[in-house]
Protein backbone atom coordinates (compact mmCIF):
# COMPACT_ATOMS: atom_id res chain seq x y z
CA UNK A 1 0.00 0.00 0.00
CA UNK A 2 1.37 3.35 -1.01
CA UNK A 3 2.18 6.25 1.78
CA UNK A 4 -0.54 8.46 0.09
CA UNK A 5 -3.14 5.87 0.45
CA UNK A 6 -2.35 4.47 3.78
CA UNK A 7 -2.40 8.39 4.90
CA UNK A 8 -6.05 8.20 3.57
CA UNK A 9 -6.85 6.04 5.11
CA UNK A 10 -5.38 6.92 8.55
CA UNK A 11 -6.98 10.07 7.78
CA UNK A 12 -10.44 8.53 7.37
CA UNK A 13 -10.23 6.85 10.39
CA UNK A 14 -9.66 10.00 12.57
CA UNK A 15 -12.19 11.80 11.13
CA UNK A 16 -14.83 8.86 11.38
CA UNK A 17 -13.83 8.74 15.41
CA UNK A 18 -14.18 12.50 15.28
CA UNK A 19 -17.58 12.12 14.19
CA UNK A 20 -18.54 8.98 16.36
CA UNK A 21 -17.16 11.24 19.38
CA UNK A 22 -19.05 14.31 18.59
CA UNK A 23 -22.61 12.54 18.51
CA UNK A 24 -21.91 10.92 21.72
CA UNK A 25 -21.06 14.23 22.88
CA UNK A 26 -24.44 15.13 21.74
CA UNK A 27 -26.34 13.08 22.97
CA UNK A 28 -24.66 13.07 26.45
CA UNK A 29 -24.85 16.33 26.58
CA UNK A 30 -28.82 16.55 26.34
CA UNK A 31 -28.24 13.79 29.19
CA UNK A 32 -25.99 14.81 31.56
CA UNK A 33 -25.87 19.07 31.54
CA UNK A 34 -28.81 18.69 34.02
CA UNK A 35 -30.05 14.96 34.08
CA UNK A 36 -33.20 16.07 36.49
CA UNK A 37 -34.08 19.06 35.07
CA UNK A 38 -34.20 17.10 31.61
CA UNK A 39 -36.16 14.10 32.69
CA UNK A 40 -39.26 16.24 34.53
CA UNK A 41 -39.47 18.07 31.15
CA UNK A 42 -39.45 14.65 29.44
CA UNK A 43 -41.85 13.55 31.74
CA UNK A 44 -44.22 16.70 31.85
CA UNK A 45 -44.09 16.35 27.96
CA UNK A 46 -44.95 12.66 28.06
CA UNK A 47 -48.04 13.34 30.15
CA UNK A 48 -49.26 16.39 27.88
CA UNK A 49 -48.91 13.77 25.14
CA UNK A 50 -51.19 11.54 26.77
CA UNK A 51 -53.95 13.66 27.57
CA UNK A 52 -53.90 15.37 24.23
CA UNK A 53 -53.92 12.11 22.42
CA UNK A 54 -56.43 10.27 24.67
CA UNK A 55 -59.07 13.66 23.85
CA UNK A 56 -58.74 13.74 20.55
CA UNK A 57 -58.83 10.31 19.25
CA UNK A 58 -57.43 8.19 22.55
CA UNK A 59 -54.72 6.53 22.93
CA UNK A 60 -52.73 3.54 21.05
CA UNK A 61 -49.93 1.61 22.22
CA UNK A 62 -48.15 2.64 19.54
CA UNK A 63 -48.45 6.13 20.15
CA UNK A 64 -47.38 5.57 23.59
CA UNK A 65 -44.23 4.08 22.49
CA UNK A 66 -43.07 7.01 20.27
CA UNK A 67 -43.81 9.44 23.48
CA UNK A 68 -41.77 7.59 25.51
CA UNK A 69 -38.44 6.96 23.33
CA UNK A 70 -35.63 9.23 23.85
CA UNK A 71 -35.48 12.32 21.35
CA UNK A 72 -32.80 13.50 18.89
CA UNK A 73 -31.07 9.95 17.95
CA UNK A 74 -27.66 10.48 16.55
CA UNK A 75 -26.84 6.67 16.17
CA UNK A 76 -24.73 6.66 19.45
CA UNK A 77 -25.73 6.16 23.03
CA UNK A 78 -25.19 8.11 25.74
CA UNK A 79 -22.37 6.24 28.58
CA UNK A 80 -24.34 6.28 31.84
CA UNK A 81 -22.49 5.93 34.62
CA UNK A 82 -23.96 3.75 37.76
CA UNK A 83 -26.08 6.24 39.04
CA UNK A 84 -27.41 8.10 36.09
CA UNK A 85 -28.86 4.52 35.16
CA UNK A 86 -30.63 4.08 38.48
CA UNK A 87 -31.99 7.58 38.33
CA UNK A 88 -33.10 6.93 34.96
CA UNK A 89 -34.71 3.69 35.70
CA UNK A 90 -37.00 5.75 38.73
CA UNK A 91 -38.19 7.67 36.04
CA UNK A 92 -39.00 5.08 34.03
CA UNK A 93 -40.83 3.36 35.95
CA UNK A 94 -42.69 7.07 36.47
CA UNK A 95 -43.30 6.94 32.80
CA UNK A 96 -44.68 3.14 33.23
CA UNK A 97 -47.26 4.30 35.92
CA UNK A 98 -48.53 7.14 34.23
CA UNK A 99 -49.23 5.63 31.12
CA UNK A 100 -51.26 2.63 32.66
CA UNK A 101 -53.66 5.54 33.96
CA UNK A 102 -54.78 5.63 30.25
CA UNK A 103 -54.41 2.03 28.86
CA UNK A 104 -53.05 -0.96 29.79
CA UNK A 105 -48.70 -0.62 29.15
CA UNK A 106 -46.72 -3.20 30.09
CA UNK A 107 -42.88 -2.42 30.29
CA UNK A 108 -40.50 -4.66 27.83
CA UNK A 109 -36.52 -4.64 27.69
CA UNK A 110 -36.57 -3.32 24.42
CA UNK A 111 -39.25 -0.36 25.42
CA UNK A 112 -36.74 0.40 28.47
CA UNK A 113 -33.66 0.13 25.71
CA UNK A 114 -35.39 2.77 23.74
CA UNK A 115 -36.60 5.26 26.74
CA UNK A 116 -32.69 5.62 27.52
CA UNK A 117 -32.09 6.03 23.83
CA UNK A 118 -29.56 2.66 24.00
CA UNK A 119 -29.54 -1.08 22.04
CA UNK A 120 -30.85 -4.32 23.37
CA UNK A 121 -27.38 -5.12 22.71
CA UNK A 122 -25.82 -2.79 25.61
CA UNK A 123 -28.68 -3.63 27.89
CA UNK A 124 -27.34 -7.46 27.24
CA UNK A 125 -24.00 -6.28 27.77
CA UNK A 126 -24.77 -3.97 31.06
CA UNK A 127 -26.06 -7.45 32.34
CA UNK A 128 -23.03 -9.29 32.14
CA UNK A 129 -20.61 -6.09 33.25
CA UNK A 130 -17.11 -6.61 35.34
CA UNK A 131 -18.59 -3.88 37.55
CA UNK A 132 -20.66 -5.89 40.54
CA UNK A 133 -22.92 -3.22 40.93
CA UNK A 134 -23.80 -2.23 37.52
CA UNK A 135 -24.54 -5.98 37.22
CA UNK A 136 -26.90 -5.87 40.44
CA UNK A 137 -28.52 -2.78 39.10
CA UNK A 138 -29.36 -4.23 35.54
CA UNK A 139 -30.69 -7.11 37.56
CA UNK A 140 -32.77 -5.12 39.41
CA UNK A 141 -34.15 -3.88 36.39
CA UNK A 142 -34.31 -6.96 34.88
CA UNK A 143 -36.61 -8.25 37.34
CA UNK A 144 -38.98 -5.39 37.44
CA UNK A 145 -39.30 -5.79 33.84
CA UNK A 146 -40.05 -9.30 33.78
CA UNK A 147 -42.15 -9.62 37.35
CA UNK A 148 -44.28 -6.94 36.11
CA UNK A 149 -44.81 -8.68 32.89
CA UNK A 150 -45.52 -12.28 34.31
CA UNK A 151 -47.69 -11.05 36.69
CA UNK A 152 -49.82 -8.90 34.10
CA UNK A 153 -50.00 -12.82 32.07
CA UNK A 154 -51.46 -14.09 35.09
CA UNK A 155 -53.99 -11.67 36.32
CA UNK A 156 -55.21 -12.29 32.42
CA UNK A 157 -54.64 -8.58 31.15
CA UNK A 158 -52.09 -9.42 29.20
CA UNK A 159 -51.53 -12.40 26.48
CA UNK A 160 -49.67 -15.40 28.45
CA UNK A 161 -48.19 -17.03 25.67
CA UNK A 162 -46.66 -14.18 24.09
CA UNK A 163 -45.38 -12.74 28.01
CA UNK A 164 -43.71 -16.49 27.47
CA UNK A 165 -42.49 -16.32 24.69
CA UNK A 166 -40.53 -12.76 25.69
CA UNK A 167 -39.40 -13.74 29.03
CA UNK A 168 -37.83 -16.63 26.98
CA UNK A 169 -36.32 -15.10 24.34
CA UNK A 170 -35.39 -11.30 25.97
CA UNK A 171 -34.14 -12.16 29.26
CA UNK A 172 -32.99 -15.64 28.91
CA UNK A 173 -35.02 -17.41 31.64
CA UNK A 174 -36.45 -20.86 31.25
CA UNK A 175 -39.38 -23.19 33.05
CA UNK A 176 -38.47 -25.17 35.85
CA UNK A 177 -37.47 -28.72 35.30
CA UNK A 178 -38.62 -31.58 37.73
CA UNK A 179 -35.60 -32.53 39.89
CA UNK A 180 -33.87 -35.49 38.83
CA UNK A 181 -34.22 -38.14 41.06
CA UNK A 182 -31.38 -40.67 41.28
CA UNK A 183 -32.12 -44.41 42.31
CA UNK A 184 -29.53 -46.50 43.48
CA UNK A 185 -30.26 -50.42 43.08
CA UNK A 186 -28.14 -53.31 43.89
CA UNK A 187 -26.24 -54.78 41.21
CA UNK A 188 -26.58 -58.16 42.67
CA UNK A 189 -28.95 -59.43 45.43
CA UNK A 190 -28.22 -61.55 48.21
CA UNK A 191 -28.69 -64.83 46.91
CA UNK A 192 -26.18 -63.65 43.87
CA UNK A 193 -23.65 -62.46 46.35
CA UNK A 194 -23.72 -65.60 48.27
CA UNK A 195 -23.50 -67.87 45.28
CA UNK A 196 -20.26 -66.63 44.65
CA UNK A 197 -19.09 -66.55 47.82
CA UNK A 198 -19.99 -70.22 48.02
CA UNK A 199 -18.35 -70.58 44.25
CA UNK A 200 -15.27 -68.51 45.67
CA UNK A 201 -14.71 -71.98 48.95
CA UNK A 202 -15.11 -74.68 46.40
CA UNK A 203 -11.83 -72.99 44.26
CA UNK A 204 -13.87 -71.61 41.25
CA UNK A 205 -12.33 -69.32 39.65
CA UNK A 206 -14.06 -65.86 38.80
CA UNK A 207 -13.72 -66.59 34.98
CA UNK A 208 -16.13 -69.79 36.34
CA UNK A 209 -18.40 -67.79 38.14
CA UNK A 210 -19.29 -65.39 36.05
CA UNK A 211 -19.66 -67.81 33.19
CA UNK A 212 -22.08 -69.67 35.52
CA UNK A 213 -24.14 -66.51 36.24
CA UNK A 214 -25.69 -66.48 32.88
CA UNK A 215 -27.56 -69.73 34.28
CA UNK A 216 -28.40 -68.18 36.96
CA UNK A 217 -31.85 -66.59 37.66
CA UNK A 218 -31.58 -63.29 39.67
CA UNK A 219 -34.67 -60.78 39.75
């Protein structure tokens, strides 16, 4: 490879980090300048949404879902650290309770992914983190998600299969298998064992006795 190409290309790569940087920078910034102050106005927004959509023509889960994702996407997520994801998760679960006093919402990994304006990929990846209490946290969350979601399959407001079907293939988790119960039976009972302790006196050998044994009836 020439000098002028592999400059190019060297070149290409700074400026494509450059730009990776700068929309994290962006989107961190609408994050992080004042975290609260941001997520009340996403909040009071969210419930101005509601009641404007549930007069006009109510309300769709749909429509719900587009409130609630996070605004002004630049194809890079925001790095949260510990904290900002547990303060985050309160007011998502804020979110959650205010839109159930319109319709029936049910909160989903993927919903929760989008609300913090991240992939399914990095939630996977906050689960299985180096950092204990990251870990704990996303299992936290984890569990509200998925409680929340069983329990709405069982009270009948929700469909069961499909809950199923998500816990199963979002969050990993599978039914409950029957223990497996070991038995331990004797190989030989006693009349077996003294045969060939009777075979053993008389000189047989144990070639002899266990040749013999095919002729011999043991239940």
């Amino acid at each position: 490879m020439s000098k002028i190409n592999l400059t190019k290309r060297e070149e290409f790569n700074r400026e494509k980090k450059e730009l990776e940087e700068s929309k994290v920078a962006l989107v961190e910034k609408e994050w992080k300048d004042n975290m609260s102050e941001y997520m009340e106005g996403r909040l009071t927004e969210f419930e101005e949404n509601l009641r404007n959509f549930r007069e006009k023509k109510g309300l769709k889960t749909i429509e719900i879902s587009n409130f609630i994702r996070a605004k002004n996407m630049y194809g890079a997520s925001a790095k949260f650290s510990n904290e900002e994801l547990a303060f985050a998760f309160e007011y998502y679960q804020r979110f959650i309770v205010e839109a159930n006093k319109y319709v029936k919402y049910i909160p989903t990994k993927k919903n929760f992914c989008a609300f913090l304006g991240i992939s399914s990929a990095t939630y996977s990846n906050y689960l299985l983190s180096d950092d204990s209490e990251r870990r704990e946290l996303m299992m936290m969350i984890d569990d509200y998600i998925t409680d929340t979601m069983l329990t709405s399959a069982q009270q009948g407001e929700i469909r069961e299969i499909t809950s199923m079907y998500r816990t199963k293939a979002e969050h990993n988790m599978i039914e409950a298998t029957a223990p497996t119960v070991v038995i331990h039976r004797e190989e030989a009972n006693i009349n077996e064992i003294n045969r060939q302790l009777e075979a053993i006196k008389q000189g047989k050998s144990l070639k002899t006795i266990e040749l013999d044994k095919k002729d011999y009836d043991v239940k």
